[in-house]
N, C-alpha and C. Protein backbone atom coordinates (compact mmCIF):
# COMPACT_ATOMS: atom_id res chain seq x y z
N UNK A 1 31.91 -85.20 -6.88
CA UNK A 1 32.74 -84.72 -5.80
C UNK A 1 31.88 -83.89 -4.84
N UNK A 2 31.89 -84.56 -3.77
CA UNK A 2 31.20 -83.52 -2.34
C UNK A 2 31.66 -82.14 -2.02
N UNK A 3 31.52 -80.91 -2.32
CA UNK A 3 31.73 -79.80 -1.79
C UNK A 3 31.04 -79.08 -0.79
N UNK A 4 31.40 -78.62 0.31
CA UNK A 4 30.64 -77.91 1.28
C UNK A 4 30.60 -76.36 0.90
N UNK A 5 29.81 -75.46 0.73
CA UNK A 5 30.09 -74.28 0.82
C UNK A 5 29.06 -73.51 2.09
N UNK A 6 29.61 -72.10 2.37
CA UNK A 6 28.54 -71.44 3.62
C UNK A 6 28.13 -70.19 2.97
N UNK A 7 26.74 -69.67 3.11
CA UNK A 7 26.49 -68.77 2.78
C UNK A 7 25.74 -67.79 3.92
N UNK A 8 26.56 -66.91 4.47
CA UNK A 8 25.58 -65.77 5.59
C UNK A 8 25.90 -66.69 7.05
N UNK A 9 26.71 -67.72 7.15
CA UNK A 9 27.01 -68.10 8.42
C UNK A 9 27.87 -68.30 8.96
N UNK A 10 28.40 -68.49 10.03
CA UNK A 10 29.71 -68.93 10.92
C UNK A 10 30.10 -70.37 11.21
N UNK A 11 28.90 -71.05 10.98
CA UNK A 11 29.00 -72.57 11.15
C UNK A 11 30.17 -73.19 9.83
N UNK A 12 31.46 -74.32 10.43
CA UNK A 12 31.59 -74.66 9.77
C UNK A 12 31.29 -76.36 9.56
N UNK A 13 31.16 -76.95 8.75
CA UNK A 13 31.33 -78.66 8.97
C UNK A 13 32.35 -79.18 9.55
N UNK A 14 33.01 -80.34 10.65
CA UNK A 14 33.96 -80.74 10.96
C UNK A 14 33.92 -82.26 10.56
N UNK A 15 35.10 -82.61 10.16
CA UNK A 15 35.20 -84.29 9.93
C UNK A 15 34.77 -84.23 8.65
N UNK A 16 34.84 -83.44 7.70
CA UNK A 16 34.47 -83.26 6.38
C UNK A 16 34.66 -84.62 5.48
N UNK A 17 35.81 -85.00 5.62
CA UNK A 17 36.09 -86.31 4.80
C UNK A 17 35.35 -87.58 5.32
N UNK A 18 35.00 -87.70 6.41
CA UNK A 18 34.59 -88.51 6.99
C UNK A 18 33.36 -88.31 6.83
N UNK A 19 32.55 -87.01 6.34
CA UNK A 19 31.05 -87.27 6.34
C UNK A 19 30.88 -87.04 4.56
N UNK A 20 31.70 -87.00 3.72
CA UNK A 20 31.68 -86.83 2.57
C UNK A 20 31.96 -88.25 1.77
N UNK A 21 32.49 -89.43 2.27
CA UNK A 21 32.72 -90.49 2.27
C UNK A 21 31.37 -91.12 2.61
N UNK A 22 30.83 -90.56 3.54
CA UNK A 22 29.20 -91.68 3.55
C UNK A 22 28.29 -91.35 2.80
N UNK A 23 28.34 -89.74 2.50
CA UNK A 23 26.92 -89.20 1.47
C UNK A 23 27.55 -90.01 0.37
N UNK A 24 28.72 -90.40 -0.10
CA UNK A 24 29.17 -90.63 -1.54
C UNK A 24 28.86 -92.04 -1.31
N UNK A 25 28.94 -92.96 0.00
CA UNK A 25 28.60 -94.26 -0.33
C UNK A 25 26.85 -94.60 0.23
N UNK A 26 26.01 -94.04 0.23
CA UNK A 26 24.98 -93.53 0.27
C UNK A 26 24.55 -93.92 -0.92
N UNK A 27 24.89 -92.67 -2.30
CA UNK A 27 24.55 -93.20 -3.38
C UNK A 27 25.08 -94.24 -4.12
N UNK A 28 26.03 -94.63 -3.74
CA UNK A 28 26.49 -95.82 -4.52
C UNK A 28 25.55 -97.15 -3.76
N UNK A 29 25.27 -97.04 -2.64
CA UNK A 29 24.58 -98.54 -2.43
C UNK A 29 22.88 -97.71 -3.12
N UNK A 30 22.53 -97.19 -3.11
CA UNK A 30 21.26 -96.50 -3.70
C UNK A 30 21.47 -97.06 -5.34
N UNK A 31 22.36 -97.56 -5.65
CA UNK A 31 23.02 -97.78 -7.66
C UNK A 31 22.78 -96.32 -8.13
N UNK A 32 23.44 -95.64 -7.57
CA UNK A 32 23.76 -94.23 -8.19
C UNK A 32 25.28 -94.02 -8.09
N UNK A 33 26.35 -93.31 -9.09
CA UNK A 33 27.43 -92.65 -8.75
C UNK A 33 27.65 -91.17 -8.47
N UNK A 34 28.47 -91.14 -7.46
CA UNK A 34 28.23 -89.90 -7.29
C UNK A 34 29.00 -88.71 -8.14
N UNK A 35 28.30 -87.97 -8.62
CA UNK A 35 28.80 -86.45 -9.34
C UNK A 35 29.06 -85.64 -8.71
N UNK A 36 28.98 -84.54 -9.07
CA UNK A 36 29.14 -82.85 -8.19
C UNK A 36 27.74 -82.88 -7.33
N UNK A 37 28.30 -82.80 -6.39
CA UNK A 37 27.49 -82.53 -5.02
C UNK A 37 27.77 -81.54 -4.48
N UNK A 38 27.27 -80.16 -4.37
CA UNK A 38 26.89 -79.41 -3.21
C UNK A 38 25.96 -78.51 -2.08
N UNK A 39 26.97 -79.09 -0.84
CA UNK A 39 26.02 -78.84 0.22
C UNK A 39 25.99 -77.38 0.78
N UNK A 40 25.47 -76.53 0.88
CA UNK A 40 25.20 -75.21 0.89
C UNK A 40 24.52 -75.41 1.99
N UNK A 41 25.45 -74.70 3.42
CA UNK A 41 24.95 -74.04 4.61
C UNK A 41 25.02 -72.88 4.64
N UNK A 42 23.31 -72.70 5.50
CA UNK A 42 22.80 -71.42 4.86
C UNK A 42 22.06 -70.66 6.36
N UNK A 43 21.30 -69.97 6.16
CA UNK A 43 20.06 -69.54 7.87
C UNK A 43 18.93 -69.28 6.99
N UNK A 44 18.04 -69.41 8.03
CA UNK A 44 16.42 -69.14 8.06
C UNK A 44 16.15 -68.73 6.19
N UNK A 45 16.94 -67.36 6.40
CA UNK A 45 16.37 -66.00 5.32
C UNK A 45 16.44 -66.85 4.06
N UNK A 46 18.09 -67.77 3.73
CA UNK A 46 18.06 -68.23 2.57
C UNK A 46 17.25 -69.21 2.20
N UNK A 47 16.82 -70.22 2.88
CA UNK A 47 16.49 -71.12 3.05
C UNK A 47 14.60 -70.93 2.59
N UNK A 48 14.23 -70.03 3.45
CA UNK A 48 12.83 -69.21 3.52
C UNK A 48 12.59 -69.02 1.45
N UNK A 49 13.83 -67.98 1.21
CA UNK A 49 13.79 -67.73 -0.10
C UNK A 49 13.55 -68.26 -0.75
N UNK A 50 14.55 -69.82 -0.65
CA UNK A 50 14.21 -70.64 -1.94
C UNK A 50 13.00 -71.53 -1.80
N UNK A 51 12.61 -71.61 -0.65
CA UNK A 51 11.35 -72.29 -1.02
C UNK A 51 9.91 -71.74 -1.36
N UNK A 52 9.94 -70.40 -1.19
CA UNK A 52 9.13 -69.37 -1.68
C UNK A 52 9.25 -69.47 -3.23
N UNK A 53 10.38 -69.37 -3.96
CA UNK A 53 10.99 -69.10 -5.26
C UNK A 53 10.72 -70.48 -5.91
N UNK A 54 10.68 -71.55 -5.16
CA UNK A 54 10.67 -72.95 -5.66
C UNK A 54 9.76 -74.50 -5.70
N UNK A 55 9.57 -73.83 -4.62
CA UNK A 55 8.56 -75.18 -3.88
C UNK A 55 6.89 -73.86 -3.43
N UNK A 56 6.70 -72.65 -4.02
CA UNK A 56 5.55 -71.91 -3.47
C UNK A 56 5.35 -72.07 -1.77
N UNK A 57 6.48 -72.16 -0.67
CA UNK A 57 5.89 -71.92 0.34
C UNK A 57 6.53 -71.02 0.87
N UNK A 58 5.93 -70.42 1.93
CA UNK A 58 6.74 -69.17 2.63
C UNK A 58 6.78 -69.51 4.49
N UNK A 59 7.82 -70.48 4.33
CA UNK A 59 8.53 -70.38 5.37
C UNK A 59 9.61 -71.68 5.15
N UNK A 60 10.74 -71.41 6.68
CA UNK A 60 11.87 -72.01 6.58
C UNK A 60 11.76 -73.51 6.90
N UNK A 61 12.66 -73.93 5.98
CA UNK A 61 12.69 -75.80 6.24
C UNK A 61 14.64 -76.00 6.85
N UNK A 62 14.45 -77.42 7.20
CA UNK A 62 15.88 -77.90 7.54
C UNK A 62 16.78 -77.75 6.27
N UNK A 63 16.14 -78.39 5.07
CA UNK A 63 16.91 -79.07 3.84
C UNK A 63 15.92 -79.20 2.80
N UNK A 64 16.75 -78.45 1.57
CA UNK A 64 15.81 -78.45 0.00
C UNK A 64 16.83 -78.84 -0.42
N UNK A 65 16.34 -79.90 -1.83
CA UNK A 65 17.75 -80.30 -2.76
C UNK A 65 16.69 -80.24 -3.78
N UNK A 66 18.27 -79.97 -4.90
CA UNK A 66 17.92 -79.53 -6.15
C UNK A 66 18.82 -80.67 -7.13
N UNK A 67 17.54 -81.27 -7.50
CA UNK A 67 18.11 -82.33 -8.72
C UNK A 67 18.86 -82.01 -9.40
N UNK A 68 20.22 -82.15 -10.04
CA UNK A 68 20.77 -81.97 -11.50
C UNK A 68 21.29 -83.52 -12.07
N UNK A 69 20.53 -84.42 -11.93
CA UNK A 69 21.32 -85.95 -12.24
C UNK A 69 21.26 -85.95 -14.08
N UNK A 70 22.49 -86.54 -14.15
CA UNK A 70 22.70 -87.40 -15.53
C UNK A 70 21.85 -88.64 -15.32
N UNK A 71 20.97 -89.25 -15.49
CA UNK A 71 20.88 -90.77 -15.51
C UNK A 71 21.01 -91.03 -14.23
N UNK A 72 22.28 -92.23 -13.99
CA UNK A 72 22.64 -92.60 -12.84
C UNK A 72 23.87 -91.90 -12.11
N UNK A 73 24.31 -90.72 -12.94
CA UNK A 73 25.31 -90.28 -11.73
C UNK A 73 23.95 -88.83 -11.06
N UNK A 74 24.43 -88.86 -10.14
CA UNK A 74 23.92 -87.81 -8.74
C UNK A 74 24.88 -86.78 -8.87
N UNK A 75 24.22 -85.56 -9.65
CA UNK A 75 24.70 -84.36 -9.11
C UNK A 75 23.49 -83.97 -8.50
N UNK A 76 23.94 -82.47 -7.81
CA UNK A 76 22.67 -81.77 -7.01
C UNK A 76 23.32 -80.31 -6.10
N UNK A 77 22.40 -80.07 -5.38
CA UNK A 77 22.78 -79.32 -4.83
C UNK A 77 21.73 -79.42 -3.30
N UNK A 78 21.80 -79.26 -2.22
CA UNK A 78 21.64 -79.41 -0.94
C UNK A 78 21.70 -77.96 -0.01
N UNK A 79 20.43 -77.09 -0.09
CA UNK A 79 20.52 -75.68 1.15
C UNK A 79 20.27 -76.92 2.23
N UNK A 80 20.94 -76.63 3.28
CA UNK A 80 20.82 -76.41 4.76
C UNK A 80 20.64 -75.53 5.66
N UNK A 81 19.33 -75.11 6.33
CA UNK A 81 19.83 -74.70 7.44
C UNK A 81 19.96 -74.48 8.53
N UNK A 82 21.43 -74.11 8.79
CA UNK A 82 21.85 -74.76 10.28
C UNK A 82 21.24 -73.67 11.83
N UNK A 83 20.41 -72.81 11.68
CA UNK A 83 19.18 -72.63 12.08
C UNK A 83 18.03 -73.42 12.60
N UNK A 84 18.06 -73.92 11.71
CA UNK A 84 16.67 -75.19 11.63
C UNK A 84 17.58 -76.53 12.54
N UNK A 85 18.38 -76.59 11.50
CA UNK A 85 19.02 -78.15 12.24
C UNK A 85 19.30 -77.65 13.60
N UNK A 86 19.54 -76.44 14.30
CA UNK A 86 19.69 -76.01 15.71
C UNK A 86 18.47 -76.93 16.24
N UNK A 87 17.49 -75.61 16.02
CA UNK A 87 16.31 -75.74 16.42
C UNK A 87 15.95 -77.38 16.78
N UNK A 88 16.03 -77.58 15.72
CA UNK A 88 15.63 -79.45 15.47
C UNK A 88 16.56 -80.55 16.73
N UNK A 89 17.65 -80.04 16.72
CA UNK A 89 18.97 -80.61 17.66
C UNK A 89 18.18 -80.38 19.12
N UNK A 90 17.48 -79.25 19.24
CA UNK A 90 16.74 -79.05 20.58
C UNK A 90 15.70 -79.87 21.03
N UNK A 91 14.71 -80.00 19.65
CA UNK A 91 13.49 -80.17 19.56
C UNK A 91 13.65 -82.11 20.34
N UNK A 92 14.75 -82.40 19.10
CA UNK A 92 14.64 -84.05 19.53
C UNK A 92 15.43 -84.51 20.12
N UNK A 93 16.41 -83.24 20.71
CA UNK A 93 17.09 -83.47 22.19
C UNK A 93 18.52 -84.42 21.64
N UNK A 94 18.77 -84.27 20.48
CA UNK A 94 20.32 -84.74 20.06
C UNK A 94 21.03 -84.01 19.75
N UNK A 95 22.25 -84.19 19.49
CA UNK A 95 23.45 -83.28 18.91
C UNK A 95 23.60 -82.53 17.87
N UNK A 96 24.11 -81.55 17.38
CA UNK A 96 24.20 -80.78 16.47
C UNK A 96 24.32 -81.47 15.62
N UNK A 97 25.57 -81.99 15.80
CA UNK A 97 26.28 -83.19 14.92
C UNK A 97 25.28 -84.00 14.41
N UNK A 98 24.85 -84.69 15.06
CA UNK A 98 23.94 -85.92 15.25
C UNK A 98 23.21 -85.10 13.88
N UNK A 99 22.01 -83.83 14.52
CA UNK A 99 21.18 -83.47 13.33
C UNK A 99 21.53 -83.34 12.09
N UNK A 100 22.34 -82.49 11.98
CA UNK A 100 23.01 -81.89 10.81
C UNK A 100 23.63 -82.92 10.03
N UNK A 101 23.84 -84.35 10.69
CA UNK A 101 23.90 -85.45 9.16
C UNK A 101 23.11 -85.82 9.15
N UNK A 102 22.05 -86.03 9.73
CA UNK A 102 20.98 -86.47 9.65
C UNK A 102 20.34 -85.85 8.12
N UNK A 103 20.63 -84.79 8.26
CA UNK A 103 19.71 -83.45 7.44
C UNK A 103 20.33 -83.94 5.95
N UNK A 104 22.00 -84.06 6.06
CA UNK A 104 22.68 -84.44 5.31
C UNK A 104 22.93 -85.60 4.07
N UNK A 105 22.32 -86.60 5.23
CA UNK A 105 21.62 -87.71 4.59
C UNK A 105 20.67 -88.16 4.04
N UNK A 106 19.45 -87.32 4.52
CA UNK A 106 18.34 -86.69 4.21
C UNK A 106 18.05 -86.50 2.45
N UNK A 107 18.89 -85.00 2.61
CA UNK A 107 18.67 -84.07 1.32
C UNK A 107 19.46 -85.19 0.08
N UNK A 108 20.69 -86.37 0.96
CA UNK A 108 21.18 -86.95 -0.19
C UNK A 108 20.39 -88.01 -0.77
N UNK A 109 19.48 -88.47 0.10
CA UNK A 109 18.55 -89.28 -0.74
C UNK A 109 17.38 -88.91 -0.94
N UNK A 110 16.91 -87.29 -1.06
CA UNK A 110 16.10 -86.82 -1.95
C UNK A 110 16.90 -86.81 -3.63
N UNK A 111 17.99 -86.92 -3.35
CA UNK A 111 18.65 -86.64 -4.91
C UNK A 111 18.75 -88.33 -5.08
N UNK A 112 18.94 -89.29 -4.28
CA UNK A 112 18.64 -90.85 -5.03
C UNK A 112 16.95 -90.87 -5.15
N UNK A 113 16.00 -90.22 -5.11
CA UNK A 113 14.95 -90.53 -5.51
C UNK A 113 14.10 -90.46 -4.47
N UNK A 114 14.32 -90.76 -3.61
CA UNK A 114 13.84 -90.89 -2.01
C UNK A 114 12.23 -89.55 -1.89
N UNK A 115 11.14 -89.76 -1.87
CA UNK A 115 10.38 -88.71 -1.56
C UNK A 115 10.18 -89.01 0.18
N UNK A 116 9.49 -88.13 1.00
CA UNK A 116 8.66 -88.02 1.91
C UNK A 116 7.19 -87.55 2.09
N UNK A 117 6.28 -87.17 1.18
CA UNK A 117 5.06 -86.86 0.78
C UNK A 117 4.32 -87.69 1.73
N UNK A 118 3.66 -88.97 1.53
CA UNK A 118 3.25 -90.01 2.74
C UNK A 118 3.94 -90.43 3.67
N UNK A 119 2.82 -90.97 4.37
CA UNK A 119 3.58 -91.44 5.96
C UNK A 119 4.53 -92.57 5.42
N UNK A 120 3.68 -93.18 4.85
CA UNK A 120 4.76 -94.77 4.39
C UNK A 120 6.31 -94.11 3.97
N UNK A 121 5.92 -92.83 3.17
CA UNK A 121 7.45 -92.60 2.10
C UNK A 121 8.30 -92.02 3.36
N UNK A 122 7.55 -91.50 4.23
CA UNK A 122 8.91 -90.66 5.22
C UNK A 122 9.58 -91.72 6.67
N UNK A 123 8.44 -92.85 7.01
CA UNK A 123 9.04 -93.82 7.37
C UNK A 123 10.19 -94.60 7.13
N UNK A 124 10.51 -94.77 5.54
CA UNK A 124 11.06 -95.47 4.89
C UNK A 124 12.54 -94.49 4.52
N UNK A 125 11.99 -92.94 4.67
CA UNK A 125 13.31 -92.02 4.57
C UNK A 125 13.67 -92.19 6.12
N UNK A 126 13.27 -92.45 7.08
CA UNK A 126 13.30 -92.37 8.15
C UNK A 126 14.28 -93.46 8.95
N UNK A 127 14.18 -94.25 8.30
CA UNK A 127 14.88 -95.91 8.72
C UNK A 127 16.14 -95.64 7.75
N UNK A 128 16.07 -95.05 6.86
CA UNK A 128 16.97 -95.00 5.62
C UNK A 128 18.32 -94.15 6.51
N UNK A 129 18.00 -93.13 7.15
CA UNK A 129 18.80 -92.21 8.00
C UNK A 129 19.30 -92.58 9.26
N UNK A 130 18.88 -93.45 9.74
CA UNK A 130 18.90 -94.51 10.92
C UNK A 130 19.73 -95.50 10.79
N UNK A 131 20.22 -95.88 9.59
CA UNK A 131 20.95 -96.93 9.47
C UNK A 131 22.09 -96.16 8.65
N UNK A 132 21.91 -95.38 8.02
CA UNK A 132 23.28 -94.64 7.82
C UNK A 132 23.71 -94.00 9.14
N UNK A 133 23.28 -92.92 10.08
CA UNK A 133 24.01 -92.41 11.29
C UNK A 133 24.43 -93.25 11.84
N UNK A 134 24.18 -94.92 11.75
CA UNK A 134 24.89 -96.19 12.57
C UNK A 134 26.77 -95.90 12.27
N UNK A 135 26.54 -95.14 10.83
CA UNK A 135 28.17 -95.39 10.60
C UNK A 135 28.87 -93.89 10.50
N UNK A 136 28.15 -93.01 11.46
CA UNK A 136 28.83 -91.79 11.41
C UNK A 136 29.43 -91.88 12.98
N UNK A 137 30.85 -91.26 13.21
CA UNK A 137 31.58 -91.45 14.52
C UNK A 137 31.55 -90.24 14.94
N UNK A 138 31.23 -89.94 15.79
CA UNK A 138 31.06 -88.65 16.44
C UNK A 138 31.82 -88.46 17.47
């Protein structure tokens, strides 16, 4: 089950069902089912934290996910933040909206397996996000 929660912000998600319906069919065409999923919007500070605490770096990213899978069902958990996805919404000159599933879609197929480490692997996350936002209505 997709849950959104916010931590330290004002931002909320809109169209919730409608974007909780694609992360969930996301992993099902990935041959994953989906479990407890949550997406945790967050700013800079939290975001900064956990990847200091987790990944050894010290500074802020868009999106960290945190594996918890059985096998083939997908649980996890997903920081966002909507800071970054601002920033980013500027940077590549699209919509909030637009970014922020992007980010969404993103962090959900770091939990189907999905890396970005090489150019090849983030290409391939890259097209992967491109053809899912085909079916988000904005």
């Amino acid at each position: 089950m997709v849950k959104f929660f916010y931590h330290n912000v004002k931002y909320r998600v809109r169209k919730s069902k409608e974007i909780k319906e694609i992360l969930n069919e996301v992993i099902r065409k990935n041959g994953f089912t989906p479990g407890d999923l949550n997406y945790i919007i967050t700013n800079n500070r939290k975001i900064k934290q956990l990847n200091k605490e987790y990944l050894d770096h010290n500074y802020a990213t868009d999106v960290i996910s945190f594996k918890l899978n059985e096998q083939k069902k997908i649980n996890g958990e997903v920081y966002i933040s909507i800071e970054q996805v601002k920033k980013n919404a500027k940077k590549y000159k699209v919509t909030l909206k637009n970014e922020l599933m992007r980010v969404l879609i993103h962090g959900t197929l770091h939990l189907c397996g999905f890396t970005d480490y090489s150019e090849e692997e983030k290409i391939r996350m890259r097209n992967e996000e491109d053809k899912w936002l085909k079916y988000v209505k904005f």
